[in-house]
N, C-alpha and C. Protein backbone atom coordinates (compact mmCIF):
# COMPACT_ATOMS: atom_id res chain seq x y z
N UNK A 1 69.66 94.92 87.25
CA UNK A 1 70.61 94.12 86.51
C UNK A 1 71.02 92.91 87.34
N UNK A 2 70.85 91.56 86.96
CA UNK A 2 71.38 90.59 87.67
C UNK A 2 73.14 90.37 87.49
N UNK A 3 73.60 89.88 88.52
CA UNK A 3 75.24 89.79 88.28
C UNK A 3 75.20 88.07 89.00
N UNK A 4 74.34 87.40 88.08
CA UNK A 4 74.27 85.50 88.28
C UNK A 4 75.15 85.52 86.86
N UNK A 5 75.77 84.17 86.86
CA UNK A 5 76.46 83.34 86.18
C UNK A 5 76.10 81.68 86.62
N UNK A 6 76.13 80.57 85.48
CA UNK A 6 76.26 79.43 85.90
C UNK A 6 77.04 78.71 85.17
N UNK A 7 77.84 77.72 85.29
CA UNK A 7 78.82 77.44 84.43
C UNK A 7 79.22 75.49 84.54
N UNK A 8 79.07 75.15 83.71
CA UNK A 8 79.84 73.81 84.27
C UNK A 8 81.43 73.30 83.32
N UNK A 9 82.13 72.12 84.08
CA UNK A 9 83.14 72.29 83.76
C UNK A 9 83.96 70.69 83.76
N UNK A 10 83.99 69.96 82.93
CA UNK A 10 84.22 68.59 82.74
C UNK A 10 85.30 68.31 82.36
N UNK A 11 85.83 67.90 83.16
CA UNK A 11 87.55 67.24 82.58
C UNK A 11 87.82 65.49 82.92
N UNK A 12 88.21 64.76 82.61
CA UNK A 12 88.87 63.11 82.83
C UNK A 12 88.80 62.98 84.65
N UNK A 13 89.12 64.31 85.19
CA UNK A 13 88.74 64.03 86.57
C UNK A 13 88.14 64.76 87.44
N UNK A 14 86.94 65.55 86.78
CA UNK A 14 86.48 66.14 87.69
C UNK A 14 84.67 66.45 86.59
N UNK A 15 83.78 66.10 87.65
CA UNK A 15 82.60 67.19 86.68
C UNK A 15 82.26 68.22 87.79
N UNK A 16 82.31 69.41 87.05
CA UNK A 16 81.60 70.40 88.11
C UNK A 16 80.50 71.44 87.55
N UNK A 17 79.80 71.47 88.60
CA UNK A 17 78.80 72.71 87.83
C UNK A 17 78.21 73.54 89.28
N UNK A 18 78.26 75.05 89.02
CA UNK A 18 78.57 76.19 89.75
C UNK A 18 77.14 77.17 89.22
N UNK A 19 76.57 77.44 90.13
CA UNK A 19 75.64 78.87 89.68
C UNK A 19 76.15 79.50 91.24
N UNK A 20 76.04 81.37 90.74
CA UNK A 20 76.53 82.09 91.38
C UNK A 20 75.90 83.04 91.46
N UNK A 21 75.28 83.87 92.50
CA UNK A 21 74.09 85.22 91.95
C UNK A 21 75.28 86.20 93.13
N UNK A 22 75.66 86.94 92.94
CA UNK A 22 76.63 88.15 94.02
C UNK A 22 75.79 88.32 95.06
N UNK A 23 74.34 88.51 94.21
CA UNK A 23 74.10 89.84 95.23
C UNK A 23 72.27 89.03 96.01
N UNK A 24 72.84 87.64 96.20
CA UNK A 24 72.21 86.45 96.94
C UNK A 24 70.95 86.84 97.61
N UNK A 25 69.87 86.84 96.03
CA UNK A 25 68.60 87.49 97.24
C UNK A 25 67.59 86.61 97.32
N UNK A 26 67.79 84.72 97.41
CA UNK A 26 67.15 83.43 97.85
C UNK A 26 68.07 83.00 99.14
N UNK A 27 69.65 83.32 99.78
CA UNK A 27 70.35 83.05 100.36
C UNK A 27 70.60 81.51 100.58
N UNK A 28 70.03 80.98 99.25
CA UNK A 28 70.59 79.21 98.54
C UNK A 28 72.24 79.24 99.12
N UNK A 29 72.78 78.58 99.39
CA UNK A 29 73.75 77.85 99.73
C UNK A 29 74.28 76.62 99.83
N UNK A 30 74.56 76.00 98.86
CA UNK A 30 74.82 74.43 99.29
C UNK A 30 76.27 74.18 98.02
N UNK A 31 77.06 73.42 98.89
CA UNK A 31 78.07 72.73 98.23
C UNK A 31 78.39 71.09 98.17
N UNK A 32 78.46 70.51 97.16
CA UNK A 32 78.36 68.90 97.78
C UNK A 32 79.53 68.37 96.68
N UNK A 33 80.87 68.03 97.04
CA UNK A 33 81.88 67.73 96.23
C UNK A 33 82.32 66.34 97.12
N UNK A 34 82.11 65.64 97.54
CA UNK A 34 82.46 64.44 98.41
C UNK A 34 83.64 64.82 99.54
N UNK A 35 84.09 65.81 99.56
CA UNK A 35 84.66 66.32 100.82
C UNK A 35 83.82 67.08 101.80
N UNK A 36 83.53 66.72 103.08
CA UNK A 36 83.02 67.09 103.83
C UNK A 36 83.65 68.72 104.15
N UNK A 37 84.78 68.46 104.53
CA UNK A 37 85.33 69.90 105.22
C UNK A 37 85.02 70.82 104.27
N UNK A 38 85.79 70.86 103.01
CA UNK A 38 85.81 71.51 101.57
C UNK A 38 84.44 72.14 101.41
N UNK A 39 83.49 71.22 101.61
CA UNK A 39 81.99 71.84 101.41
C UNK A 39 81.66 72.77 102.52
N UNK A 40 82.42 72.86 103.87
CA UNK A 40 82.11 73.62 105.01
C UNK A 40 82.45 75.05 104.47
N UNK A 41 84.39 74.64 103.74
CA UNK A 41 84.20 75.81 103.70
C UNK A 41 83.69 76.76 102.15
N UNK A 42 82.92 76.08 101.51
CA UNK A 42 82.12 76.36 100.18
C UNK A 42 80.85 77.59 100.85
N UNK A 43 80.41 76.74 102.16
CA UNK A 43 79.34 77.04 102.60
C UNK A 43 79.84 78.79 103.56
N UNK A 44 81.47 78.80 104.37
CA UNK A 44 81.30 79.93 104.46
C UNK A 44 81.50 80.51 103.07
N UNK A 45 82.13 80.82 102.37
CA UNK A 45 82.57 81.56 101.06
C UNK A 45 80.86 82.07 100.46
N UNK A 46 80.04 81.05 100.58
CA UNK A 46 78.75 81.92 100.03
C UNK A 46 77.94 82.63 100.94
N UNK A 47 78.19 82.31 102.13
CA UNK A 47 77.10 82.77 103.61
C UNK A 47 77.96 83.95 103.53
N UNK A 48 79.14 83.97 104.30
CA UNK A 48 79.78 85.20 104.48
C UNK A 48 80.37 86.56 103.19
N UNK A 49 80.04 85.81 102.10
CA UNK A 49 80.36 86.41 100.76
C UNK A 49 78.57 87.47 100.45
N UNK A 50 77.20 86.95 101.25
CA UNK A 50 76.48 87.49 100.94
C UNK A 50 76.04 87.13 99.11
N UNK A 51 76.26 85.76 98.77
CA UNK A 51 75.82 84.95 97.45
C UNK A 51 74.94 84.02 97.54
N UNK A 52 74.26 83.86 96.61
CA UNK A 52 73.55 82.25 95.86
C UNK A 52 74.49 82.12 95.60
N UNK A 53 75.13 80.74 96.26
CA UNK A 53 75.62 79.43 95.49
C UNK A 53 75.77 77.84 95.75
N UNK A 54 75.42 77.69 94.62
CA UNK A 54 75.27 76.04 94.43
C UNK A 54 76.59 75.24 93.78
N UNK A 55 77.41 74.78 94.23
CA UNK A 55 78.46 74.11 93.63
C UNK A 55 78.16 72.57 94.08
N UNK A 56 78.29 71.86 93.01
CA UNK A 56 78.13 70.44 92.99
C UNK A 56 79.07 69.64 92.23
N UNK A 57 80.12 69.18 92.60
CA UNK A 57 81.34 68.36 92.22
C UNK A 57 81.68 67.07 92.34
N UNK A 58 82.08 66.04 91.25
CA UNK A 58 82.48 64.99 91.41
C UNK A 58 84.02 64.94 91.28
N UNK A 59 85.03 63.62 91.45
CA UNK A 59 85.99 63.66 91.04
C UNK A 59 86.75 62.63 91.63
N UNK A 60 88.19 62.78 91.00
CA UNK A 60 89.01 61.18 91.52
C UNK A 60 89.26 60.80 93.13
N UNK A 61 88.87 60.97 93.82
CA UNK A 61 88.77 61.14 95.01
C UNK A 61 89.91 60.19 95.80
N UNK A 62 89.24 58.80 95.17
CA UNK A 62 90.65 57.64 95.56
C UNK A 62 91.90 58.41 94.91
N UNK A 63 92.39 59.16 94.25
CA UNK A 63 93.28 59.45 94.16
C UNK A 63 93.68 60.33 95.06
N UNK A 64 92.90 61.61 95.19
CA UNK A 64 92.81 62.52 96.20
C UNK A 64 92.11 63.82 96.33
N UNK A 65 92.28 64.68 97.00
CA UNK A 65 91.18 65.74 96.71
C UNK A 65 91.32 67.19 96.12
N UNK A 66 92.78 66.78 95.45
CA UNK A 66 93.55 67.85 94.73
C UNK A 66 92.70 68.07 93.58
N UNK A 67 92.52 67.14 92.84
CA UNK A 67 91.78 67.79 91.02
C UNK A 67 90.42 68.66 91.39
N UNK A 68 89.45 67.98 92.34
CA UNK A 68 88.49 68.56 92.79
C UNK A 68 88.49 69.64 93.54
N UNK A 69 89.64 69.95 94.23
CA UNK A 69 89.77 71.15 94.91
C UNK A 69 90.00 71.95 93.65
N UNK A 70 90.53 72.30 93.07
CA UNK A 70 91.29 73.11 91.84
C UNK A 70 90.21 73.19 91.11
N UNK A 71 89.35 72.61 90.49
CA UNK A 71 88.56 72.32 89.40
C UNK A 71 87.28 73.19 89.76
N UNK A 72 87.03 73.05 91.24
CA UNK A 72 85.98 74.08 92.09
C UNK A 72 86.99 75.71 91.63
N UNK A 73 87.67 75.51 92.40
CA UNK A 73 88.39 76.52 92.62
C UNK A 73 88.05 77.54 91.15
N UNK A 74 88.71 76.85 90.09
CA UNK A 74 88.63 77.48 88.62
C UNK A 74 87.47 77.80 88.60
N UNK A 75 86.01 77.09 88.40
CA UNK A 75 84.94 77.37 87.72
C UNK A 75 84.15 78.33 88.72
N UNK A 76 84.45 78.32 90.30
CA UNK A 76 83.65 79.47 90.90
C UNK A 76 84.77 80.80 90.60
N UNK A 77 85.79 80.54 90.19
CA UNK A 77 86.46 82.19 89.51
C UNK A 77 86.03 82.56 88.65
N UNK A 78 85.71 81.84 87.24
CA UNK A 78 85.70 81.88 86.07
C UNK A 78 83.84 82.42 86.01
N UNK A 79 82.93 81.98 87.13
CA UNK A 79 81.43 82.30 87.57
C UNK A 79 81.61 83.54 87.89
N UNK A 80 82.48 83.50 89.11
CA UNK A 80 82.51 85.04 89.84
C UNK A 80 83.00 86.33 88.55
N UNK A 81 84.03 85.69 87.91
CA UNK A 81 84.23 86.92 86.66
C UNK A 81 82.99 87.27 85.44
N UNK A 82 82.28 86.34 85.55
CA UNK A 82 81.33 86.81 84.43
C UNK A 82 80.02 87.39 85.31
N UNK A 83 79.94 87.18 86.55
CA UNK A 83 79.20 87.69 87.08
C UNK A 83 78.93 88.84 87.35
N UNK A 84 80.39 89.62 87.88
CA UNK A 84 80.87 90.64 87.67
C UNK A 84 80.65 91.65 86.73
N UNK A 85 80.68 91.18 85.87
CA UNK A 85 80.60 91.88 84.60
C UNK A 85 81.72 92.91 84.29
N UNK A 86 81.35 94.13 83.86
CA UNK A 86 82.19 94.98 83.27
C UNK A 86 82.56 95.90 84.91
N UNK A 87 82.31 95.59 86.08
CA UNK A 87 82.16 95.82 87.22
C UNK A 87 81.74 97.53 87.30
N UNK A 88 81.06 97.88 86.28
CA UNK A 88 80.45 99.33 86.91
C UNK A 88 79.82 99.48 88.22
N UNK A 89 79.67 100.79 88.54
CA UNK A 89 80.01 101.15 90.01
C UNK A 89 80.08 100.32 91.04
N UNK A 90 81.14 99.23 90.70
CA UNK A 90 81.86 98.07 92.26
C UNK A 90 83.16 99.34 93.05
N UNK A 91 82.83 98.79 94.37
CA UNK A 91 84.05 99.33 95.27
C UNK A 91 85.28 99.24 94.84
N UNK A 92 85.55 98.02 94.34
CA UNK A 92 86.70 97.47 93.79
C UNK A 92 87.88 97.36 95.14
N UNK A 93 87.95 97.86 95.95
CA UNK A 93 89.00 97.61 96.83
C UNK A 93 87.82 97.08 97.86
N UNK A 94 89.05 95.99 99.03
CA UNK A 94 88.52 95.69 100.14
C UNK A 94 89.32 95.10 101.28
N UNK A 95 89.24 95.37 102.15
CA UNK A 95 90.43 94.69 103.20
C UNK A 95 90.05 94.68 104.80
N UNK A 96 90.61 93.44 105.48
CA UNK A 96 90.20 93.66 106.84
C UNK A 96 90.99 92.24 107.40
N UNK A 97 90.85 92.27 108.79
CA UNK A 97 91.40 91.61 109.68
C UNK A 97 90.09 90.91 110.56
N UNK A 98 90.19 89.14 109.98
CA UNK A 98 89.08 88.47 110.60
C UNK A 98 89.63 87.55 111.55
N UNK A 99 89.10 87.10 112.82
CA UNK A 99 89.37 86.17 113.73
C UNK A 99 88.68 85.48 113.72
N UNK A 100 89.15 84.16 114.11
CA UNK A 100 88.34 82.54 114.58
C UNK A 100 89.25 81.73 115.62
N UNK A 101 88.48 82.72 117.05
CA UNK A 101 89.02 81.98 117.71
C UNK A 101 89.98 82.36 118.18
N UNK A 102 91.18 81.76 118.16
CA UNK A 102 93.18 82.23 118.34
C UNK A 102 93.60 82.64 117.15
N UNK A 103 93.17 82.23 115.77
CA UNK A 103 93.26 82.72 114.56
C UNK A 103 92.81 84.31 114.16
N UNK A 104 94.07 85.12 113.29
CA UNK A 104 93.64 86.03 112.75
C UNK A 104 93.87 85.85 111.36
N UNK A 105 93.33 86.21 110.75
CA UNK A 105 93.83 85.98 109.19
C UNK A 105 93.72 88.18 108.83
N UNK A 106 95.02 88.24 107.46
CA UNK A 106 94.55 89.26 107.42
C UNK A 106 94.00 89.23 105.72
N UNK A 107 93.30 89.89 105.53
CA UNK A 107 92.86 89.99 103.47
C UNK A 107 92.86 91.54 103.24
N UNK A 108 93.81 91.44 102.10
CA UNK A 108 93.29 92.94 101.19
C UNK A 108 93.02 91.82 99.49
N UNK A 109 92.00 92.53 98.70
CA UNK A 109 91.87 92.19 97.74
C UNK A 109 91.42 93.63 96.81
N UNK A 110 92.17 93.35 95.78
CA UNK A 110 91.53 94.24 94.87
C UNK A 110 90.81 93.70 93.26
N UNK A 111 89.32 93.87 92.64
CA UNK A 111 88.83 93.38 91.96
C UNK A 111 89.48 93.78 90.11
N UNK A 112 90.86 93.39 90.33
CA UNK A 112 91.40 94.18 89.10
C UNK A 112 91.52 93.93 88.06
N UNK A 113 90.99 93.28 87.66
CA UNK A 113 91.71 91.98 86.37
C UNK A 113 92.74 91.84 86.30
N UNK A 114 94.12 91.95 87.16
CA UNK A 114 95.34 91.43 86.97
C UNK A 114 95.58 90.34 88.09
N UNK A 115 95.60 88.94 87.77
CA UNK A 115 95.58 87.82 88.67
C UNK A 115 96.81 88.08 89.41
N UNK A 116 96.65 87.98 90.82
CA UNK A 116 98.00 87.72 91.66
C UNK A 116 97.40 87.85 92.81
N UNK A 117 98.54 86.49 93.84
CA UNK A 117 98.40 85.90 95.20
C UNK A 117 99.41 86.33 95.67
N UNK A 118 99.40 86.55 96.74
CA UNK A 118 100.22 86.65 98.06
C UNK A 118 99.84 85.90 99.16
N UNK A 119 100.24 84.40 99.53
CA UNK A 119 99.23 83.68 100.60
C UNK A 119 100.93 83.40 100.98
N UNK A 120 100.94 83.98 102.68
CA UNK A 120 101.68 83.82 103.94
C UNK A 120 100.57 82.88 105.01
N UNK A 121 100.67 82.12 104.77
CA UNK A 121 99.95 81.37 105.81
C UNK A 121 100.11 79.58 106.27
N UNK A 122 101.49 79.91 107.22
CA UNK A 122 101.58 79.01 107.67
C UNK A 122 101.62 77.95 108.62
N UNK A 123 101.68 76.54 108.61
CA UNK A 123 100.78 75.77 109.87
C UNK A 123 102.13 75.06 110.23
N UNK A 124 101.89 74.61 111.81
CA UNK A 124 102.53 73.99 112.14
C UNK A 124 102.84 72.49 111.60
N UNK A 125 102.01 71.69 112.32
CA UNK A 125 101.86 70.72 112.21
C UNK A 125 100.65 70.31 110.79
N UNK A 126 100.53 69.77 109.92
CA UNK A 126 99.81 69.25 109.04
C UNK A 126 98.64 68.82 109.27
N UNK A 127 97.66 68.85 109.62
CA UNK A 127 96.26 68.31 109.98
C UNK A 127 95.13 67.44 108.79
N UNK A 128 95.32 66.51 108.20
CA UNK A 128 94.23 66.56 107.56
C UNK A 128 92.50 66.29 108.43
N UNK A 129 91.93 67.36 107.52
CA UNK A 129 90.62 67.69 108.02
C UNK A 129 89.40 67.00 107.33
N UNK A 130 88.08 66.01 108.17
CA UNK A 130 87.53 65.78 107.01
C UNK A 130 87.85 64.26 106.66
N UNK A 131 86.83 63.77 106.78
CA UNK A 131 86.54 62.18 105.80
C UNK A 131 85.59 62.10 104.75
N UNK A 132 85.99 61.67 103.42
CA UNK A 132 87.57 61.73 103.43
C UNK A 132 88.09 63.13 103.64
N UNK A 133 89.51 63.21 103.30
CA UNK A 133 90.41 64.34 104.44
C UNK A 133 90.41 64.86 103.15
N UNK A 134 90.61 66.28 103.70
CA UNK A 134 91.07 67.56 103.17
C UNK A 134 92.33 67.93 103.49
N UNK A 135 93.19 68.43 102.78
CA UNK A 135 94.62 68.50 102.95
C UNK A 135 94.78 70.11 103.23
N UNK A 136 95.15 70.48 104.22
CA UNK A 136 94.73 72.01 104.44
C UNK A 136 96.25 72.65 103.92
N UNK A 137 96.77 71.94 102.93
CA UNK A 137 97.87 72.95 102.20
C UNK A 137 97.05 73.23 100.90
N UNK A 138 96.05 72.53 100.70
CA UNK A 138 95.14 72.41 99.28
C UNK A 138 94.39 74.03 99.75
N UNK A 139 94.22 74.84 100.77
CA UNK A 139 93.69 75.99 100.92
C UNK A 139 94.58 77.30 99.88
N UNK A 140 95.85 76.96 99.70
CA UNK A 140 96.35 77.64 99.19
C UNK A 140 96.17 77.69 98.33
N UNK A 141 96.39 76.47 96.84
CA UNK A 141 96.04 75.87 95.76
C UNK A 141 94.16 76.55 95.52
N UNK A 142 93.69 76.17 96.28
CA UNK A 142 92.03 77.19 95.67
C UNK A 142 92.15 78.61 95.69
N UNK A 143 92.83 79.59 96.78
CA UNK A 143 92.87 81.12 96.53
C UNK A 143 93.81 80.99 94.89
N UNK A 144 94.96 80.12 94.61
CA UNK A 144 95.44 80.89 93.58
C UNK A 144 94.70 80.32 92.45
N UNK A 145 93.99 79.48 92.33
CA UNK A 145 93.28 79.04 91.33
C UNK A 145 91.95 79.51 90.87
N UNK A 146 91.41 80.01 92.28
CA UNK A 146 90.31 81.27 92.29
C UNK A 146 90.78 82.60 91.75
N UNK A 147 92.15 83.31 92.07
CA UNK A 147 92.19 84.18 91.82
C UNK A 147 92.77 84.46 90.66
N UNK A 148 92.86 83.52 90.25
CA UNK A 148 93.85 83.39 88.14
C UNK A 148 92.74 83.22 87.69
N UNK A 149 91.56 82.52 87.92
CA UNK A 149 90.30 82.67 87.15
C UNK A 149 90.04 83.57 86.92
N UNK A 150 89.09 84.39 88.02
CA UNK A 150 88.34 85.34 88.90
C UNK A 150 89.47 86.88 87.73
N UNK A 151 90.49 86.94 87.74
CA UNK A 151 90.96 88.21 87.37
C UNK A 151 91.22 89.18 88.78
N UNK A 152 91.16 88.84 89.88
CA UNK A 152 91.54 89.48 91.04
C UNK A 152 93.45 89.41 91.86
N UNK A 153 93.46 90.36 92.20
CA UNK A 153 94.54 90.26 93.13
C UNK A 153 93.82 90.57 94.79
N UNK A 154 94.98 89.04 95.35
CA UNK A 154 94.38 88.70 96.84
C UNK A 154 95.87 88.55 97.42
N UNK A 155 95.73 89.43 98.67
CA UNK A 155 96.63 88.96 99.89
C UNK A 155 96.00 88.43 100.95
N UNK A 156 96.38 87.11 101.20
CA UNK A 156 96.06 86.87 102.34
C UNK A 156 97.36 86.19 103.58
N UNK A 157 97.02 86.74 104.98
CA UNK A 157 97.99 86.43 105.20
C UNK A 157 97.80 86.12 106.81
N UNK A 158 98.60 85.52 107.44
CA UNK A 158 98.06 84.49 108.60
C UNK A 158 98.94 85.81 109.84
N UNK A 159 98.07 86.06 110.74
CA UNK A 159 98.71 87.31 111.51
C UNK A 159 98.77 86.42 113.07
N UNK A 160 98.40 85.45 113.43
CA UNK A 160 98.14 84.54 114.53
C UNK A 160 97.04 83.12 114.07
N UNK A 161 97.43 82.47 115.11
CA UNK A 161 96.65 80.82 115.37
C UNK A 161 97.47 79.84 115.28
N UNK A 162 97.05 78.37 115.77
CA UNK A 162 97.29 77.51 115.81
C UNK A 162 97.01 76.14 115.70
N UNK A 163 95.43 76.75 115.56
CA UNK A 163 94.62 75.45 114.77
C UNK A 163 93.89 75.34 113.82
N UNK A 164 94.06 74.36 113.10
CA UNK A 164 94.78 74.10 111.39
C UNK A 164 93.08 74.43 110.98
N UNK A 165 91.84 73.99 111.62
CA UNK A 165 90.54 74.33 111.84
C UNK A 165 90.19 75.57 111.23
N UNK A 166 90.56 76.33 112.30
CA UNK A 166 90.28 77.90 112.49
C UNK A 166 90.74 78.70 111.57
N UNK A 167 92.21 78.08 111.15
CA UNK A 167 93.14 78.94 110.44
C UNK A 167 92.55 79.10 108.66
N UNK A 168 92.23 77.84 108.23
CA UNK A 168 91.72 77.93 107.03
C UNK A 168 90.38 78.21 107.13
N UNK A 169 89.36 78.21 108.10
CA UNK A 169 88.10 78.80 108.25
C UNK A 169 87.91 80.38 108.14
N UNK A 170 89.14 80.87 108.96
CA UNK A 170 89.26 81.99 109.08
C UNK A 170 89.76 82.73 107.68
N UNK A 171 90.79 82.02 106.89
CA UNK A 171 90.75 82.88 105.23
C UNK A 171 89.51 82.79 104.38
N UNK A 172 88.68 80.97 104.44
CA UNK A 172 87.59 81.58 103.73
C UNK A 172 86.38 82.73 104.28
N UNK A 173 86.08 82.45 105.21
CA UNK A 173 85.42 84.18 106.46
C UNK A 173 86.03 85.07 105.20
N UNK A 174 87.77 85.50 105.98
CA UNK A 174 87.69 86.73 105.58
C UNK A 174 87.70 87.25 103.94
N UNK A 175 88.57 86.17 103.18
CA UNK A 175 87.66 86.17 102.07
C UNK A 175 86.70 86.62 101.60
N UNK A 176 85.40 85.88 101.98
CA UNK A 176 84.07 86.10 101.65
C UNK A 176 83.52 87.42 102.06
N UNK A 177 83.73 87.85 103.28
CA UNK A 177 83.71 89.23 103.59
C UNK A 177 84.47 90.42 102.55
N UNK A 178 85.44 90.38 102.67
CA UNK A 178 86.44 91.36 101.28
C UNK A 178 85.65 91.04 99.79
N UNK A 179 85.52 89.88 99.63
CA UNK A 179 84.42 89.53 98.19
C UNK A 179 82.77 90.59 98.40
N UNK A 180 82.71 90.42 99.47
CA UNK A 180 81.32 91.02 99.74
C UNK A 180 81.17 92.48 99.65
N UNK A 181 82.04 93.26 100.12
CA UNK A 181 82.77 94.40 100.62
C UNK A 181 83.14 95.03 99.35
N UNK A 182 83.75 94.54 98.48
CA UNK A 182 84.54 94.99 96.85
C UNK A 182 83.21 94.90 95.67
N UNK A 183 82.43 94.31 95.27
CA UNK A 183 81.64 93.95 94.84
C UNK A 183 80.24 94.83 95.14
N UNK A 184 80.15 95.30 96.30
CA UNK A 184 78.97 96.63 96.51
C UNK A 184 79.01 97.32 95.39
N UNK A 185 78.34 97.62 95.08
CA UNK A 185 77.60 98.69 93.76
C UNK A 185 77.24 100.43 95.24
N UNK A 186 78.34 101.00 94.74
CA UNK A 186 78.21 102.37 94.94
C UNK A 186 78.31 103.24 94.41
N UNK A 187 78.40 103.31 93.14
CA UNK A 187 78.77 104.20 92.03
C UNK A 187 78.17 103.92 90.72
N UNK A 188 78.37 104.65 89.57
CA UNK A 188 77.34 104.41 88.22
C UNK A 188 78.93 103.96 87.27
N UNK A 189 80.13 104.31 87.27
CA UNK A 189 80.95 104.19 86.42
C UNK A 189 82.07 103.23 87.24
N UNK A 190 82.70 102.70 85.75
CA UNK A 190 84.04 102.16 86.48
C UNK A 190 85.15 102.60 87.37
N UNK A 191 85.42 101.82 88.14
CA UNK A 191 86.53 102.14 89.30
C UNK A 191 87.67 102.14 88.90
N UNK A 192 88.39 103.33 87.88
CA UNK A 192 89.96 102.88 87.02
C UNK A 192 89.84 104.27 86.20
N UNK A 193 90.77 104.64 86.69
CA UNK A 193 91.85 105.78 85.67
C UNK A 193 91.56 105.29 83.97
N UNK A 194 91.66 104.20 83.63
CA UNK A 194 91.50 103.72 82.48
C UNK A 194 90.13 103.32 82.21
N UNK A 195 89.21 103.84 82.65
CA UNK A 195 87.85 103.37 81.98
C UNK A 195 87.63 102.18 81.52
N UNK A 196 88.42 101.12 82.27
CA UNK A 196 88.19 99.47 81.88
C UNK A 196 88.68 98.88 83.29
N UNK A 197 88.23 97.81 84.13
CA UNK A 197 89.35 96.84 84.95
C UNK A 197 89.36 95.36 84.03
């Protein structure tokens, strides 16, 4: 059974188009949205997620890199949920404690269909990352926009660090890992008291 989706997604300020395979067996990877950093971290989210994916984004850019951050954000949730499918035998839970560096980030996620964030993760000083720049408060804005798509509940939460680098490198890591982790096929039936997530 394949669990690919591809999807595109056109609004006044943004075009995007997303293919997604879970269970990444070409290990394709590429993201190209005119933010450099943003695409770095596109590139861990599919390497460390163990996916094919191709995300390719335009958008208002002179304005800034908010619509395009969000607009990714939505359509690789809205990929990842149909990919998913009816999630028979997925782990459905996943959690762990990733480092980069001086950075720890911590993630529990569960694949539930009830959307909800918990993001504790905060920076000192403001860094924008990236020419043009990436606004590393915009890291927050993609988990909850990923995870209101997507149908998941995600905690993520900053346990140490100090550079603004590491710190958002380190949620998409652990991210992609917990995505990777929840999403295993170990079982033949759904993961739920209720015979549905």
């Amino acid at each position: 059974m394949s669990r690919s989706a591809r999807q595109q997604r056109t609004t006044k300020e943004t075009t995007i188009s997303v293919v997604l395979d879970l269970d990444g067996p070409t290990g394709v990877v590429s993201a190209t949205t005119g933010l450099p950093f943003f695409d770095h971290m596109l590139d861990q989210l599919g390497r460390h997620g163990g996916f094919d994916l191709v995300v390719e984004a335009t958008g208002d850019l002179q304005v800034d890199g908010h619509h395009t951050v969000e607009d990714v954000a939505i359509t690789i949730g809205e990929v990842f949920r149909q990919a998913i499918g009816d999630k028979a035998g997925v782990r459905r839970f996943a959690s762990g404690l990733f480092p980069l560096d001086e950075a720890l980030v911590e993630v529990a996620l569960d694949l539930s269909g009830r959307p909800f964030i918990a993001y504790e993760v905060p920076f000192g000083e403001v860094l924008p990352l990236g020419d043009p720049p990436f606004n590393p408060e915009m890291a927050e804005h993609f988990w909850q926009s990923f995870a209101s798509a997507a149908g998941i509940t995600l905690h993520i939460r900053l346990r140490e660090g100090r550079n603004t680098h590491h710190i958002v490198e380190a949620t998409f890591k652990g991210v992609a890992r917990c995505l990777r982790d929840a999403v295993r096929l170990e079982g033949g039936g759904v993961p739920s008291t209720k015979g549905v997530i």
